[in-house]
Protein backbone atom coordinates (compact mmCIF):
# COMPACT_ATOMS: atom_id res chain seq x y z
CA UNK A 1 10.56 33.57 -20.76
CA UNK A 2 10.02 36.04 -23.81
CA UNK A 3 7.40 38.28 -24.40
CA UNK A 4 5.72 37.39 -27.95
CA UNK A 5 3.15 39.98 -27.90
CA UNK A 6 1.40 42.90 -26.13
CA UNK A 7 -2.34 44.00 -26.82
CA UNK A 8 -4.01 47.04 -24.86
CA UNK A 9 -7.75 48.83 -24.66
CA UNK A 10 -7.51 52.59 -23.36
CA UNK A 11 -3.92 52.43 -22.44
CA UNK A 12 -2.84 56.10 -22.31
CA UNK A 13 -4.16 57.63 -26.12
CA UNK A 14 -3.66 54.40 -27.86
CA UNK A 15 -6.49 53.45 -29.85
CA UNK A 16 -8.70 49.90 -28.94
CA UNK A 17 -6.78 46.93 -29.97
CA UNK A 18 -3.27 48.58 -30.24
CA UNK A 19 -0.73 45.92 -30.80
CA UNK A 20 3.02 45.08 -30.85
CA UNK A 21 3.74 41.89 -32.06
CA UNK A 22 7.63 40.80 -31.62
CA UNK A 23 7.58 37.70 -33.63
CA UNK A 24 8.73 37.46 -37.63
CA UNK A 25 5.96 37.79 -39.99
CA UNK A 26 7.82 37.76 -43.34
CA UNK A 27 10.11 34.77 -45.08
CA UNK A 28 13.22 33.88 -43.00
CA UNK A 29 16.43 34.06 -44.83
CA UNK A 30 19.67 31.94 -43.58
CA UNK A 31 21.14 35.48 -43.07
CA UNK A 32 18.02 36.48 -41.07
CA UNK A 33 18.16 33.37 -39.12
CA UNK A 34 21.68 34.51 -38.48
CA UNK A 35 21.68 37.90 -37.79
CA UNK A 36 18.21 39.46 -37.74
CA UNK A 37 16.60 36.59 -35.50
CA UNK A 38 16.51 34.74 -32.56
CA UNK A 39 14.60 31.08 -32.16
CA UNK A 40 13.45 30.68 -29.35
CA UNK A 41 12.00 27.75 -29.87
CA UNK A 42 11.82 25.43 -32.94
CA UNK A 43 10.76 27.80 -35.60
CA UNK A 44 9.44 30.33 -33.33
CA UNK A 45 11.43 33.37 -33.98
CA UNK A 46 11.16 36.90 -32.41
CA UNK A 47 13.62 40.06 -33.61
CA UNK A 48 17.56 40.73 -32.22
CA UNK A 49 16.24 44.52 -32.71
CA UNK A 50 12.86 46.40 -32.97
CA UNK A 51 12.61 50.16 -33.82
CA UNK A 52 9.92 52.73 -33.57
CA UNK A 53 10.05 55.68 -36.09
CA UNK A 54 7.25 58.58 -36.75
CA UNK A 55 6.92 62.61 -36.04
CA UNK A 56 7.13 64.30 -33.31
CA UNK A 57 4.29 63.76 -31.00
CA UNK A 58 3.35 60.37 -33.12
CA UNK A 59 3.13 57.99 -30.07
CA UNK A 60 6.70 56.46 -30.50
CA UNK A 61 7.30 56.92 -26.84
CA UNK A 62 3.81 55.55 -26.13
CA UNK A 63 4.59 52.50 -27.60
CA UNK A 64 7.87 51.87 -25.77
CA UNK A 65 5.90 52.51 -22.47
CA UNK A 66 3.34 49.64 -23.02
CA UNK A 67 6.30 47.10 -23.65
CA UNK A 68 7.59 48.08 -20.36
CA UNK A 69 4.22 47.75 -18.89
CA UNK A 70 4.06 44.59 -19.83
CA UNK A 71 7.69 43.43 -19.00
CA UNK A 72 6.88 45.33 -15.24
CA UNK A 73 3.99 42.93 -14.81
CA UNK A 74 6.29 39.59 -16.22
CA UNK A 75 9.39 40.65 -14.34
CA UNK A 76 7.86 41.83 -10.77
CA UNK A 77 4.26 41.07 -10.82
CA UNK A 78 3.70 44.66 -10.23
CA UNK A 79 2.92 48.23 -11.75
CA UNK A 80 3.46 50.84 -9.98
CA UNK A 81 5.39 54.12 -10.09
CA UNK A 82 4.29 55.19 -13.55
CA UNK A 83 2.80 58.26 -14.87
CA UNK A 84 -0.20 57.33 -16.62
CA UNK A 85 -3.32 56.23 -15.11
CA UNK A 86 -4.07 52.46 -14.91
CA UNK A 87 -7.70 52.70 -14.84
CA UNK A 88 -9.77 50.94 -17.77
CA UNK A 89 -6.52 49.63 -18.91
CA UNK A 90 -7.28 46.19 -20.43
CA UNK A 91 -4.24 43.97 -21.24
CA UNK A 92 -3.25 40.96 -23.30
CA UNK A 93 0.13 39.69 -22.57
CA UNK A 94 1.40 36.98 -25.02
CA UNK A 95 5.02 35.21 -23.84
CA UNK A 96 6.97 31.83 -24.33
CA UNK A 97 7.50 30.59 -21.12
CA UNK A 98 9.03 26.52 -20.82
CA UNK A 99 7.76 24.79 -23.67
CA UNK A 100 4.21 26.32 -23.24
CA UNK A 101 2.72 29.36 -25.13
CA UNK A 102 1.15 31.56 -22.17
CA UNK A 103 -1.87 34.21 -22.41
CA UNK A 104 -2.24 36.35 -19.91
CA UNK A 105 -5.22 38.95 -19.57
CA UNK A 106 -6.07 41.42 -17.31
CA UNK A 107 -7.90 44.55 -16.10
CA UNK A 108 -6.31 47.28 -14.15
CA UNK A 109 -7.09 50.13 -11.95
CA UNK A 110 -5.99 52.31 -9.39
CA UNK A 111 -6.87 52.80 -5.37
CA UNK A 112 -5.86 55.76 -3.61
CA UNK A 113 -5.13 53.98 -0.46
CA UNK A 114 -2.18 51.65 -2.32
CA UNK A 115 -0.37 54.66 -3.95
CA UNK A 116 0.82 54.71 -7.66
CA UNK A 117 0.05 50.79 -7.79
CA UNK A 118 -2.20 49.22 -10.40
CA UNK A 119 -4.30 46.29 -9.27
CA UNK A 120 -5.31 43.26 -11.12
CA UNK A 121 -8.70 42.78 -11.81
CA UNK A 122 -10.40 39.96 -13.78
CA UNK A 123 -7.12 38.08 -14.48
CA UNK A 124 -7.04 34.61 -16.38
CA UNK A 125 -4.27 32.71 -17.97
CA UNK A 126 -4.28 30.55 -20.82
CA UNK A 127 -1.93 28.03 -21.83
CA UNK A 128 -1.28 25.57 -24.56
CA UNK A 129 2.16 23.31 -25.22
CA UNK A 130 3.97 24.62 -27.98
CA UNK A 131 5.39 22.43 -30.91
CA UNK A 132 6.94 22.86 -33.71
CA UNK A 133 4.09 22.22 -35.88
CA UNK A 134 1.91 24.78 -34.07
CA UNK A 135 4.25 27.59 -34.52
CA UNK A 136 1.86 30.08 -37.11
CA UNK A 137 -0.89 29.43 -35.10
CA UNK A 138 0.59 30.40 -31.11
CA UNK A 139 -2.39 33.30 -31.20
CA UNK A 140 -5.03 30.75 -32.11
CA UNK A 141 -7.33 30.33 -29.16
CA UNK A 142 -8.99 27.41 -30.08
CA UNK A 143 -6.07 25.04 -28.56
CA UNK A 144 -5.49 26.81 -25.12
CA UNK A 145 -6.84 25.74 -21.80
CA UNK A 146 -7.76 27.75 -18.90
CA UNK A 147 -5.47 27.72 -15.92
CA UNK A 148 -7.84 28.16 -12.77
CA UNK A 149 -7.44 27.60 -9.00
CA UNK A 150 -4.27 29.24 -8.73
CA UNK A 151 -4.38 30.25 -5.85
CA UNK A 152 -4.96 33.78 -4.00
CA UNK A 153 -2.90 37.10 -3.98
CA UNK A 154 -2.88 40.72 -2.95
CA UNK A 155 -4.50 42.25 -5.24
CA UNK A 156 -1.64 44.46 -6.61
CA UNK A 157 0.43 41.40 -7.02
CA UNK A 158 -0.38 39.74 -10.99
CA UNK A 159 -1.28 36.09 -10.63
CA UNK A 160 1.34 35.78 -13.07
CA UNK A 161 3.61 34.95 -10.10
CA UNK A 162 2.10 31.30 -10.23
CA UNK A 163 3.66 30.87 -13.44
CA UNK A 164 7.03 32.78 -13.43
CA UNK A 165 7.99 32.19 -9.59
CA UNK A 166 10.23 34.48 -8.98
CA UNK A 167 10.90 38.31 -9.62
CA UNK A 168 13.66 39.11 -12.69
CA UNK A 169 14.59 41.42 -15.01
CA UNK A 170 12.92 41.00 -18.13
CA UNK A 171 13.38 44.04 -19.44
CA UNK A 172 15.43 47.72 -18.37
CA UNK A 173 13.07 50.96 -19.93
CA UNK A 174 16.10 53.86 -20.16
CA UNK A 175 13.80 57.28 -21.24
CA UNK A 176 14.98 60.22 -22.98
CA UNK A 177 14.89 61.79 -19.50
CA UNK A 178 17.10 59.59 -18.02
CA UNK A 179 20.10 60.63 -16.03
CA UNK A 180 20.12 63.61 -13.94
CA UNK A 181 21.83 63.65 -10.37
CA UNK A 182 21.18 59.85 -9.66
CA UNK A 183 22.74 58.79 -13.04
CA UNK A 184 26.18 57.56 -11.29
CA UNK A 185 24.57 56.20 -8.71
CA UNK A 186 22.24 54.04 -10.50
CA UNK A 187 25.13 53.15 -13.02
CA UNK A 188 27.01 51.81 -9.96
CA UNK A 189 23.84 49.80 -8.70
CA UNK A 190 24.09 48.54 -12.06
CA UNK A 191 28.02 47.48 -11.78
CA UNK A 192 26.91 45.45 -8.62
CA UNK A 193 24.19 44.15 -9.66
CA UNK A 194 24.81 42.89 -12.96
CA UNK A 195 28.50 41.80 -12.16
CA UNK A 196 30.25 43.73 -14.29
CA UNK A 197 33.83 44.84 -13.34
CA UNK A 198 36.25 48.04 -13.56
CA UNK A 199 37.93 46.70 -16.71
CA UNK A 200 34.67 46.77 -18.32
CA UNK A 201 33.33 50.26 -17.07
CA UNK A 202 36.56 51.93 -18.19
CA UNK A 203 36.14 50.80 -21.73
CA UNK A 204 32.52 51.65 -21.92
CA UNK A 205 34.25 55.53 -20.61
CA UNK A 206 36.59 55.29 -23.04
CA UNK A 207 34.14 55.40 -25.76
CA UNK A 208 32.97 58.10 -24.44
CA UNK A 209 35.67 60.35 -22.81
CA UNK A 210 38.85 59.57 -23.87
CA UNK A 211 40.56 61.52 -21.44
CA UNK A 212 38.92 59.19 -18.42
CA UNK A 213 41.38 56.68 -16.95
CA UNK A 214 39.85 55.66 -14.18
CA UNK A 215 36.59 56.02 -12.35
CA UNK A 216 35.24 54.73 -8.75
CA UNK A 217 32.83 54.88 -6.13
CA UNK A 218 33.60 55.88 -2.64
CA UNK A 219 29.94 56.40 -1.07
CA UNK A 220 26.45 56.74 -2.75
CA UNK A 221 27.66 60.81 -3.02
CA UNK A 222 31.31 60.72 -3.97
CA UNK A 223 33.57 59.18 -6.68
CA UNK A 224 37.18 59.09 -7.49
CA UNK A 225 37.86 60.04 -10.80
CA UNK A 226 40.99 59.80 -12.71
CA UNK A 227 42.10 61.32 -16.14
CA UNK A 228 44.99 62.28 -18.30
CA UNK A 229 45.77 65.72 -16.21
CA UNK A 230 44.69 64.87 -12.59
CA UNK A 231 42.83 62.62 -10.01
CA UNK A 232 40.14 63.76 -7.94
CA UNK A 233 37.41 63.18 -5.72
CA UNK A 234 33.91 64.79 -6.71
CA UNK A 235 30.39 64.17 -5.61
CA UNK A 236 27.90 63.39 -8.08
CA UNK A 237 26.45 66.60 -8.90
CA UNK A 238 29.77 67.84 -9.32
CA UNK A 239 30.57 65.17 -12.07
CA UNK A 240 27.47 64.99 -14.11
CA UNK A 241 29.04 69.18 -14.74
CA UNK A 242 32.70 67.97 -15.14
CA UNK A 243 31.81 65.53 -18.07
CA UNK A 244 29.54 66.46 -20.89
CA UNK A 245 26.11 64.83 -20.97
CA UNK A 246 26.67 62.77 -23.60
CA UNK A 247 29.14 61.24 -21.87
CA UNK A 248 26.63 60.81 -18.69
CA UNK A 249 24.10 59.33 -20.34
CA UNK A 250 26.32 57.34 -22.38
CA UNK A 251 27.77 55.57 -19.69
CA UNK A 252 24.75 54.39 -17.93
CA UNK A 253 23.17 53.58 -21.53
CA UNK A 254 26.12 51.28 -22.12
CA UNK A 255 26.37 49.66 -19.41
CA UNK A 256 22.88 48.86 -19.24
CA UNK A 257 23.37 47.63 -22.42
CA UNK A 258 26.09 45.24 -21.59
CA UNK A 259 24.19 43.76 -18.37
CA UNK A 260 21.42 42.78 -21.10
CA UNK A 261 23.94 41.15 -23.30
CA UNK A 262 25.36 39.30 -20.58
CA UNK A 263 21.53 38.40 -18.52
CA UNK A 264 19.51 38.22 -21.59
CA UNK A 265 17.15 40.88 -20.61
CA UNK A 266 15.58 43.35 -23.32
CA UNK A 267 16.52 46.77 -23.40
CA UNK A 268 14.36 49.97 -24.13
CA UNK A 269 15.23 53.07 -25.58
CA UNK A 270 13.63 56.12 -25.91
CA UNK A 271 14.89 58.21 -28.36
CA UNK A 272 18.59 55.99 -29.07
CA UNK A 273 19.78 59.03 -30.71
CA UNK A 274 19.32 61.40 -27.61
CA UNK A 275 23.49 62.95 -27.44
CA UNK A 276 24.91 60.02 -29.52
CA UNK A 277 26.37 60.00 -32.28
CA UNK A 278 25.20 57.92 -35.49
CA UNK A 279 28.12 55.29 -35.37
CA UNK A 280 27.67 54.66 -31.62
CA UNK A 281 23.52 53.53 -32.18
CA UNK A 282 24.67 51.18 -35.10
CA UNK A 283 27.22 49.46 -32.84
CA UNK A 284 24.71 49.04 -30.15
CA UNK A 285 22.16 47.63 -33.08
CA UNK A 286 25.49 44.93 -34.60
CA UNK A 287 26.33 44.36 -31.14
CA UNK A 288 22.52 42.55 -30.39
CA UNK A 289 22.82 41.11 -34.22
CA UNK A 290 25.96 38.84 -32.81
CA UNK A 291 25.45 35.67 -32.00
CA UNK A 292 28.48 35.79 -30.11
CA UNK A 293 27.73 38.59 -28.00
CA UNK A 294 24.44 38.15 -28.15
CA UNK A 295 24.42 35.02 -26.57
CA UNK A 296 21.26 34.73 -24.48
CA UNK A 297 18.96 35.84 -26.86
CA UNK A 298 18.22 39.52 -25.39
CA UNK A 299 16.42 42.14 -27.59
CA UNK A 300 16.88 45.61 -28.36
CA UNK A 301 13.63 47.97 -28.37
CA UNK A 302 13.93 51.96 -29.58
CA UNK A 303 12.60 54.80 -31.03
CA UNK A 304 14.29 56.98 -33.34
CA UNK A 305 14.69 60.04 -35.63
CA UNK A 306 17.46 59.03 -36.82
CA UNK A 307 16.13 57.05 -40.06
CA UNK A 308 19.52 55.99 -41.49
CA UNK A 309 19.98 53.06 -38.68
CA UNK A 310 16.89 51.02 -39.98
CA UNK A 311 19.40 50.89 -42.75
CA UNK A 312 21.06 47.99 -40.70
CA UNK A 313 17.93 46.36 -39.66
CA UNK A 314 17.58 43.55 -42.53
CA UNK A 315 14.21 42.99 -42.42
CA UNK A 316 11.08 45.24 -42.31
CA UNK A 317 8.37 43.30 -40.28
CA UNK A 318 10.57 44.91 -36.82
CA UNK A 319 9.64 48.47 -37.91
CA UNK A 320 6.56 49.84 -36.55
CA UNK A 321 5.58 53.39 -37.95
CA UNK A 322 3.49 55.56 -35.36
CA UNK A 323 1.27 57.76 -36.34
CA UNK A 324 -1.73 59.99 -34.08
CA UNK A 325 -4.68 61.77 -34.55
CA UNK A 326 -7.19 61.65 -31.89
CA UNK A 327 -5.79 58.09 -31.36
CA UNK A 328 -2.23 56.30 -31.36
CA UNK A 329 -2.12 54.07 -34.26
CA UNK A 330 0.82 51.62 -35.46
CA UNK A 331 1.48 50.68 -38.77
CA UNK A 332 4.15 47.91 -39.39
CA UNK A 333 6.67 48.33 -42.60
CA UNK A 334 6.23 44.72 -43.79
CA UNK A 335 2.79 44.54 -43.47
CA UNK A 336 1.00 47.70 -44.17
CA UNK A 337 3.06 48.84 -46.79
CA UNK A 338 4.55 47.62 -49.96
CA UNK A 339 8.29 48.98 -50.09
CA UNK A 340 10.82 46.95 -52.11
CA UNK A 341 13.51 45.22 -49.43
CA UNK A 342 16.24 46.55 -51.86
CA UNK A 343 15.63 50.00 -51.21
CA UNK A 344 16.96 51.62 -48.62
CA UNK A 345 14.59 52.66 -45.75
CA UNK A 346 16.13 56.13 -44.72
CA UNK A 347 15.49 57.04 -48.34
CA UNK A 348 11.93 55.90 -48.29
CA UNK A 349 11.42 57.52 -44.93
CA UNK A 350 12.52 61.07 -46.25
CA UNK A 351 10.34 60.32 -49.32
CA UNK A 352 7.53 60.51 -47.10
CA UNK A 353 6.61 56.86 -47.93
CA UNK A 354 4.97 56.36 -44.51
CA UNK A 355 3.86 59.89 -44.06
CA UNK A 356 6.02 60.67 -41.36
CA UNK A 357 7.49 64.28 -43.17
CA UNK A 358 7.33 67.30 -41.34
CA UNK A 359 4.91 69.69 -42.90
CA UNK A 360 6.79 72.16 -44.97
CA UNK A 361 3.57 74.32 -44.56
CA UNK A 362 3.62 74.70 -41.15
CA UNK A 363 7.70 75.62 -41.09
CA UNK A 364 6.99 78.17 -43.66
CA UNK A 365 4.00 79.89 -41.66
CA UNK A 366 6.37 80.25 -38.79
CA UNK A 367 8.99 81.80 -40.83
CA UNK A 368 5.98 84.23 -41.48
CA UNK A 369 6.06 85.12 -38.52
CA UNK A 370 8.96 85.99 -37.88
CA UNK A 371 9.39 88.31 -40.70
């Protein structure tokens, strides 16, 4: 399964219609094909890497929140535990599932007897077989067929779960809030879950902390931690204080990053740059670019401030600028605006080429102010 497309009515401040389209839009290149793509079928290509970029306030994280709405519903068939309100929300859920192109559309809202669960109202699902020759024309409805008599669920439960089966991780969400006194607890959920072993964990450290040696669980509380002065036991409030937060977040960012390498899962970040530094985010990005890492076709989905990494994103058509007034609105870099692919994109960006500067007059009027 991958997700092709999300479209969304009244979903949070977004405006009617709001879109994010992951497939390529603009000529593949044999170095696209081998670095800046993925086929997932024959000539049906989504991105390696996606990136969200725009002020403060702009609707960056907005955007990252209705992907993982949409990989919530694909993965467990469920919404719930989110902080926006589901009611009105009207969803279009394009994905590649099996040789078929599937549409999936919904309505949600809310019951105060189920908790912070969405329910499904008004669902249908549309199908067509997907060939080759049909590849620019997947959002053509003209050539899909209803699927009906599916069958009957509760009503927070997406009849989605006819198609897919089972519950997976299609996507992990990691927020620029993430962490916190659960952070080494969920990393070492993660560990287990994902199958990845000590060797690997103290390398993703060592990134990080140098001075870490060693580190292990001993109970959901406590963990064993060894470096270049001492060992010690310490409970998990007591490390997220002994290392720095980088470091933290790091970790569990890393990690989470590896299981989706090795599953094929997307991951989602808000705010990549949030206590890393520079070099780290452009590894992550080369890291999903290589085929041989990269091996089961997982994507990497972020915002950023930090402009000079779309410098090592090839193309432009998987750069979305965000932009709000009384609505979110997203602009894509290939096809809204006209910016020469030789030209660097952090230089364009700081030319204000997508109206995303800061407003000098406002910085000034506070300074003002403080006179």
């Amino acid at each position: 399964m991958k997700l092709l497309r999300v479209k969304a009515n009244h979903f949070k401040n977004c405006c009617d219609g709001f879109t994010v389209d992951l497939t390529s839009k603009s000529r593949k290149t044999a170095e696209d094909k081998e670095y800046e793509l993925q086929e997932i079928a024959p000539n049906l290509h989504v991105f390696n890497t996606a990136a969200f970029v725009g002020k403060n306030a702009s609707g960056k994280t907005t955007a990252v929140e209705l992907l993982d709405c949409a990989y919530s519903i694909l993965g467990e068939f469920r919404l719930e535990d989110k902080h926006y309100s589901y009611d009105g929300v009207e969803l279009e859920i394009t994905f590649y599932h099996d040789g078929y192109i599937y549409i999936y559309e919904t309505a949600l809202s809310s019951e105060k007897s189920m908790g912070n669960q969405a329910c499904f109202r008004n669902e249908r699902i549309f199908r067509k077989e997907f060939f080759k020759t049909n590849a620019k024309d997947i959002y053509d409805r003209r050539d899909y067929e209803e699927m009906t008599d599916l069958g009957d669920l509760p009503e927070d439960t997406s009849n989605l779960f006819f198609i897919l089966k089972k519950k997976k991780t299609r996507a992990v969400f990691f927020d620029s809030y993430s962490g916190g006194a659960d952070t080494y607890q969920l990393l070492f959920r993660a560990l287990k879950n994902y199958d990845i072993g000590p060797d690997v964990l103290a390398k993703i450290i060592r990134i990080f902390d140098e001075t870490v040696k060693e580190l292990t669980r001993i109970d959901d509380h406590n963990y064993r931690i060894v470096t270049e002065r001492d060992e010690r036991v310490m409970s998990d409030t007591e490390l997220i204080y002994f290392l720095s937060s980088g470091t933290t977040k790091g970790v569990l960012l890393y990690t989470l990053m590896v299981a989706s390498l090795k599953e094929g899962f997307d991951l989602l970040i808000d705010e990549v740059e949030n206590h890393f530094h520079k070099t780290l985010v452009e590894n992550m990005i080369s890291l999903y670019k290589d085929k041989s890492v990269n091996r089961r076709n997982a994507t990497l989905i972020f915002t950023t401030h930090y402009c000079e990494v779309l410098d090592q994103m090839g193309r432009q058509d998987n750069i979305w600028i965000c932009n709000a007034n009384s609505h979110i609105h997203l602009t894509n870099m290939y096809e809204d605006y006209h910016i020469r692919p030789v030209l660097l994109k952090s230089r364009q960006y700081y030319a204000n080429a997508f109206g995303t500067a800061v407003n000098y007059g406002d910085l000034m009027e506070l300074k003002k102010e403080l006179k």
